[in-house]
C-alpha atoms as a PDB file:
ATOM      1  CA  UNK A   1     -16.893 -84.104   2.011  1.00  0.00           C
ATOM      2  CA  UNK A   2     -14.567 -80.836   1.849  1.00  0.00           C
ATOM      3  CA  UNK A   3     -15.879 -77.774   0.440  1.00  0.00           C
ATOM      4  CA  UNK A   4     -13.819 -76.427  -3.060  1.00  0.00           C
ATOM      5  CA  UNK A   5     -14.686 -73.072  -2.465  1.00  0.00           C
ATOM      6  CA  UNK A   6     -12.237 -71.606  -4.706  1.00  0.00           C
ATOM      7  CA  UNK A   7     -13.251 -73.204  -8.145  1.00  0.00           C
ATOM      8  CA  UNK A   8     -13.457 -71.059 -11.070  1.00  0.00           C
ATOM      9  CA  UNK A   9     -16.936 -70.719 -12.558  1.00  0.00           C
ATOM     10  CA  UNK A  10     -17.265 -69.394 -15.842  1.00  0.00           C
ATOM     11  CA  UNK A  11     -20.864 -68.481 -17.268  1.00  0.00           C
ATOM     12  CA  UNK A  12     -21.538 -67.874 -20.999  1.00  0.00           C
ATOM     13  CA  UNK A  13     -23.554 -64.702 -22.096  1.00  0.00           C
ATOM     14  CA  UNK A  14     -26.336 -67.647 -23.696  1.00  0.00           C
ATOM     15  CA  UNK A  15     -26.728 -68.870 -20.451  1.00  0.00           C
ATOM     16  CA  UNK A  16     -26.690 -66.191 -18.402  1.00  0.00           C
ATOM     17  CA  UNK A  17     -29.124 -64.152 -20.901  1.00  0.00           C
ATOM     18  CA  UNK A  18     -31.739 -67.494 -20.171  1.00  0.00           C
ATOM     19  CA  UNK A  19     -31.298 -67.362 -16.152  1.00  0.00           C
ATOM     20  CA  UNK A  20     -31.834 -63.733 -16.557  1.00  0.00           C
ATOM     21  CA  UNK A  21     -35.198 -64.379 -18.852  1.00  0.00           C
ATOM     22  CA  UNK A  22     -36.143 -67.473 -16.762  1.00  0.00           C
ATOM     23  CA  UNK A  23     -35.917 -65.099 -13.053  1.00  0.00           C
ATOM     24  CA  UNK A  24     -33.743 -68.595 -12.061  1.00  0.00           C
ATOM     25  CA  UNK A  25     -29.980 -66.827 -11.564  1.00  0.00           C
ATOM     26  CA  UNK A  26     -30.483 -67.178  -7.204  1.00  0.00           C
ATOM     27  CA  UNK A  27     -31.127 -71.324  -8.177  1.00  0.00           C
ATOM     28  CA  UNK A  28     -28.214 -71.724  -9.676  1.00  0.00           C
ATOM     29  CA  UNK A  29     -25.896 -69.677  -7.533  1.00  0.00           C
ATOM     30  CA  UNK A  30     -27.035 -72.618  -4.942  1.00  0.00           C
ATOM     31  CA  UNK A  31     -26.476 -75.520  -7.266  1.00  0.00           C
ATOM     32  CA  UNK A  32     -22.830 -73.872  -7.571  1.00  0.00           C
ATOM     33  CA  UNK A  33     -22.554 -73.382  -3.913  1.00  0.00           C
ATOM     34  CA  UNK A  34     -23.766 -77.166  -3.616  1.00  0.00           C
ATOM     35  CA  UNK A  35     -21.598 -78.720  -6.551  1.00  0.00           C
ATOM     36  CA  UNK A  36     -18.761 -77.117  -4.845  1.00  0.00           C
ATOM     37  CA  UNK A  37     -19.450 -78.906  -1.412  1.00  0.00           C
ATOM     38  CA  UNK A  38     -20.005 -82.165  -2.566  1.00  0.00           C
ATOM     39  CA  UNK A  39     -18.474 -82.915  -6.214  1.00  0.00           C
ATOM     40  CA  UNK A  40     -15.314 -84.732  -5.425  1.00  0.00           C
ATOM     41  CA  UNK A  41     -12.376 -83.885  -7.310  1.00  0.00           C
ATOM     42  CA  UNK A  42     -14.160 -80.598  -8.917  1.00  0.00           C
ATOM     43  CA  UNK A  43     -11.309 -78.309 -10.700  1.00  0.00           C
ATOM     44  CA  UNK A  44     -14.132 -75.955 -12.481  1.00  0.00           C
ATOM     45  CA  UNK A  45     -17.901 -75.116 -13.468  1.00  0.00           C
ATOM     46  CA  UNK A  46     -18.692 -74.031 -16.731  1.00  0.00           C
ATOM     47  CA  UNK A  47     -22.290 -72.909 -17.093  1.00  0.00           C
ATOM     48  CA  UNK A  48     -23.554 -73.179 -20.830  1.00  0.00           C
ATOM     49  CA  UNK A  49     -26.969 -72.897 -22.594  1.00  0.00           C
ATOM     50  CA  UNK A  50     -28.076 -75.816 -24.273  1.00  0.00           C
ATOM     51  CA  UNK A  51     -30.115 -74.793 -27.549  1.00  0.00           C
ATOM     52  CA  UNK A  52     -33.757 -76.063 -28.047  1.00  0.00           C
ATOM     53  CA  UNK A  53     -34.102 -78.640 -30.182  1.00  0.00           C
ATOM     54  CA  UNK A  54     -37.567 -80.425 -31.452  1.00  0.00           C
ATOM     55  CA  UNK A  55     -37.502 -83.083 -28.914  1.00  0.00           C
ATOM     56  CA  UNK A  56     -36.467 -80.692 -25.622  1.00  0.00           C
ATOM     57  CA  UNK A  57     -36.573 -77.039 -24.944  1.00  0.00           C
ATOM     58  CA  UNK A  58     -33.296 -74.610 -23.915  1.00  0.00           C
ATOM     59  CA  UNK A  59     -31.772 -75.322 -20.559  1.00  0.00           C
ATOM     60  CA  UNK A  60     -28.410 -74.955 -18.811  1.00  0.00           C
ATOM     61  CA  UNK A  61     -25.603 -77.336 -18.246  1.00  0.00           C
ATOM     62  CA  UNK A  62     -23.547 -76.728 -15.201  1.00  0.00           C
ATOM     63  CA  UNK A  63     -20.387 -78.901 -16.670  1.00  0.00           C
ATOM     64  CA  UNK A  64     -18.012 -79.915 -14.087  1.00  0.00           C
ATOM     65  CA  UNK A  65     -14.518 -80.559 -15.243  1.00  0.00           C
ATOM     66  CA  UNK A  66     -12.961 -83.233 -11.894  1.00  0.00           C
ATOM     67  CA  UNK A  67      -9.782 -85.076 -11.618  1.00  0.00           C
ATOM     68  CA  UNK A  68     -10.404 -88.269 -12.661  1.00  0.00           C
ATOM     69  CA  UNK A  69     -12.194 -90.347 -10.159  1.00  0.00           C
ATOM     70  CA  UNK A  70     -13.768 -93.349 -12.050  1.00  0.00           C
ATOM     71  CA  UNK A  71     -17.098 -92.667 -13.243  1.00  0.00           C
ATOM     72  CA  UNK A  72     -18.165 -96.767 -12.654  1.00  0.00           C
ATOM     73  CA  UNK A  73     -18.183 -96.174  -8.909  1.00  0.00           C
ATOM     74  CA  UNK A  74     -19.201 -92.014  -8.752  1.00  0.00           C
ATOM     75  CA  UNK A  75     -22.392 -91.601  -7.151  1.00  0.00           C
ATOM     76  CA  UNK A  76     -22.304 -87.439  -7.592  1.00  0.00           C
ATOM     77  CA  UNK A  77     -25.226 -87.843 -10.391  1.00  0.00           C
ATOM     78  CA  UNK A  78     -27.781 -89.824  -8.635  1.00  0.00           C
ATOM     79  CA  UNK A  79     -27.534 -87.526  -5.368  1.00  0.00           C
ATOM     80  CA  UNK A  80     -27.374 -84.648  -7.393  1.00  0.00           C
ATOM     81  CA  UNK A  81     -30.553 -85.412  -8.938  1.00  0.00           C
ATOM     82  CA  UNK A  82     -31.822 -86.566  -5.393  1.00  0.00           C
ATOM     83  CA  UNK A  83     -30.785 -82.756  -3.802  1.00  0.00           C
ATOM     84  CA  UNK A  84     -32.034 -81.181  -7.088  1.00  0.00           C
ATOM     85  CA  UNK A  85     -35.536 -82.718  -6.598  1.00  0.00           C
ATOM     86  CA  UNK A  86     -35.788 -82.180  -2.890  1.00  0.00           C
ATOM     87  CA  UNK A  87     -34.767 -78.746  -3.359  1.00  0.00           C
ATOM     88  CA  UNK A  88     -36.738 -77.165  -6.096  1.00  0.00           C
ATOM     89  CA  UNK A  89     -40.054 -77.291  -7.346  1.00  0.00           C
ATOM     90  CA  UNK A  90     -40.096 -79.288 -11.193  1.00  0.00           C
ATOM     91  CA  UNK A  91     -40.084 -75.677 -12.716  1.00  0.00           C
ATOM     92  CA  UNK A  92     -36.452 -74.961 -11.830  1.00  0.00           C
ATOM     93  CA  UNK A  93     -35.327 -78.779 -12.191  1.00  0.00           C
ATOM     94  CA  UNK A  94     -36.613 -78.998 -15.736  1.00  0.00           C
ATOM     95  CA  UNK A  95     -34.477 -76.349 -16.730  1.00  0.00           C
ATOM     96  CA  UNK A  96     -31.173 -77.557 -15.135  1.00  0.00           C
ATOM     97  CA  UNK A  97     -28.531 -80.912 -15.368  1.00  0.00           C
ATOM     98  CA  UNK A  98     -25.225 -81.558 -14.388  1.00  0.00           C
ATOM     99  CA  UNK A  99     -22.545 -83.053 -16.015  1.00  0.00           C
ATOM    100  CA  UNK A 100     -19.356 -84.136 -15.365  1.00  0.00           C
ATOM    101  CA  UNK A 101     -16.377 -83.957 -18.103  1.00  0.00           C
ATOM    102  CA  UNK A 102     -13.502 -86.396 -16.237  1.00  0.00           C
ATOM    103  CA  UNK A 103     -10.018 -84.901 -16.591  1.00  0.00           C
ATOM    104  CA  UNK A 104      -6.714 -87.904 -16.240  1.00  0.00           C
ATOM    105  CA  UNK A 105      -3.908 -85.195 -16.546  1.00  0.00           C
ATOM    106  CA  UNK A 106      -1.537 -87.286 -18.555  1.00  0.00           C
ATOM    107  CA  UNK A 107      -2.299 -89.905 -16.059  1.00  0.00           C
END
């Protein structure tokens, strides 16, 4: 695993206004720092509120837009989910996922 140290992260205001009301902005600086290490083929992170609905409350979605790498065969989920639960208490996790949005490039 290399580190992508240089990928662009881009945080809405939504989001950032709910890590600011939530006290949980130092968690996801290190689910950045970690997505960066070990998300293969990560080209950037955009960090977006998703709105409460009746079923499940407001939480952010790291989105992580990677080259194409086959999502049948991508194991990034599971050990994300593994790290994010090993990590932080259920307070934090509840109010965080990842997601990946796979990009082909005319490929």
């Amino acid at each position: 695993m290399s580190a992508t140290t240089t990928v662009p992260v881009t945080i809405s205001s939504e989001a950032q206004a709910f890590l600011d009301r939530s006290g949980q902005a130092e968690e996801l600086e290190r689910m950045i720092d970690h997505a960066r290490h070990v998300v293969t083929g990560l080209e950037a992170i955009d960090v977006v509120l998703d709105e409460a609905t009746e079923e499940m409350p407001s939480g952010v979605v790291i989105w992580a837009h990677r080259d194409e790498v086959g999502p049948e065969s991508d194991l990034t989920h599971r050990d994300w989910i593994d790290w994010m639960i090993a990590t932080f208490p259920p307070e934090v996790c509840q109010n965080f996922t990842l997601l990946s949005i796979y990009h082909d490039h005319g490929r």
